[in-house]
C-alpha atoms as a PDB file:
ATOM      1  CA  UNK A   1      83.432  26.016  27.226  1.00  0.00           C
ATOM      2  CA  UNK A   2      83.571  22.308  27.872  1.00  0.00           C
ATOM      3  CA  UNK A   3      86.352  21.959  30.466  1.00  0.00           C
ATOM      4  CA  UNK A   4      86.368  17.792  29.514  1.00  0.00           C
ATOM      5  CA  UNK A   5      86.224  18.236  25.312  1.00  0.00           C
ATOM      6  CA  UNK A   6      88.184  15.691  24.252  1.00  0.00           C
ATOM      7  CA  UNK A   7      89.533  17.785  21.125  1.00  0.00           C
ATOM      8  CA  UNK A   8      90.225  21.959  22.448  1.00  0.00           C
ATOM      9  CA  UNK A   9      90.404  20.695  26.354  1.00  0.00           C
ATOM     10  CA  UNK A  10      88.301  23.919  27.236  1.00  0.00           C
ATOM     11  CA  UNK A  11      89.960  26.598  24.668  1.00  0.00           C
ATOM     12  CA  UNK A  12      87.628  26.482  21.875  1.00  0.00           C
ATOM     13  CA  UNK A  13      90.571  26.084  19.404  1.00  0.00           C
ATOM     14  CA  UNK A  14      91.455  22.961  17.855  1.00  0.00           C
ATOM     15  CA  UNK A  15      95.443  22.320  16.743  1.00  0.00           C
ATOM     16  CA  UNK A  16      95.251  19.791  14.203  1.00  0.00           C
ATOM     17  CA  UNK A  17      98.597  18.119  13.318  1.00  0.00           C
ATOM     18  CA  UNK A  18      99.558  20.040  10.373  1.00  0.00           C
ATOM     19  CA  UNK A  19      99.550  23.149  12.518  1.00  0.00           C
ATOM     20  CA  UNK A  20      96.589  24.599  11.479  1.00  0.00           C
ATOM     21  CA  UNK A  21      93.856  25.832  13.812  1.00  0.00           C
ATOM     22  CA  UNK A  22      90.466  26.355  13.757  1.00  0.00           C
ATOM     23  CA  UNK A  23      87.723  26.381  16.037  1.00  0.00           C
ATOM     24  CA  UNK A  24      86.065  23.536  17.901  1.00  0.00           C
ATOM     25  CA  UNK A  25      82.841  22.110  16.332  1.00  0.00           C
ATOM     26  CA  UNK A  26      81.507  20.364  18.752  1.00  0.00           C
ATOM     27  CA  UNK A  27      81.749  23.085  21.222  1.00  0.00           C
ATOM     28  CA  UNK A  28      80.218  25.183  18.660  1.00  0.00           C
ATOM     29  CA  UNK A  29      77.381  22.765  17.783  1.00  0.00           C
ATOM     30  CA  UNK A  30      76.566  22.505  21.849  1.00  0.00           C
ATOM     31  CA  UNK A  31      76.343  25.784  21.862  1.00  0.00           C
ATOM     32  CA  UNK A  32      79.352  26.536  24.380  1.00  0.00           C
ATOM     33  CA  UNK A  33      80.370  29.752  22.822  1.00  0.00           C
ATOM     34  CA  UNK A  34      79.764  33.159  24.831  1.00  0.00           C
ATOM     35  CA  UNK A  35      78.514  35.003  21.574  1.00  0.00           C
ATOM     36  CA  UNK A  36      78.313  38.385  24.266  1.00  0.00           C
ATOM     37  CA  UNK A  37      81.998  38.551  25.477  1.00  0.00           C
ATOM     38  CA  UNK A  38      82.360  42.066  27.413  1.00  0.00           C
ATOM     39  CA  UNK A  39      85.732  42.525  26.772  1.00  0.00           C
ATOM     40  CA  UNK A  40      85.787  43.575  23.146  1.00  0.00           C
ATOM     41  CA  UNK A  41      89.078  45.184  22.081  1.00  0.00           C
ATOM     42  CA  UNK A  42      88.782  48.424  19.736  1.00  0.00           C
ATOM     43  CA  UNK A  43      89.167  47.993  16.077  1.00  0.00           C
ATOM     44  CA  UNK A  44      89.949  51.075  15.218  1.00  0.00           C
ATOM     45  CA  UNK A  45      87.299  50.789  12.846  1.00  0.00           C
ATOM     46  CA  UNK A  46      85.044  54.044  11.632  1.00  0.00           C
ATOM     47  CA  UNK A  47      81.863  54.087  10.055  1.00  0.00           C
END
């Protein structure tokens, strides 16, 4: 992440005022995301 984004700070979530959330943009459009995160948490899910 971008430790110094002026809208998430570093989280990758952006709080707008209404209390909604969503994710960061701009982090997303510098391509800031880890799309391989190791620590995946089970779904549960069965194919």
């Amino acid at each position: 992440m971008i430790d110094d984004c002026p809208k998430c700070h570093g989280t990758g979530i952006v709080k707008e005022k209404d209390g909604s959330v969503h994710t960061c943009w701009d982090c997303l459009q510098r391509g800031k995301f880890d799309v391989h995160s190791e620590n995946v948490p089970d779904s549960k899910i069965r194919v």
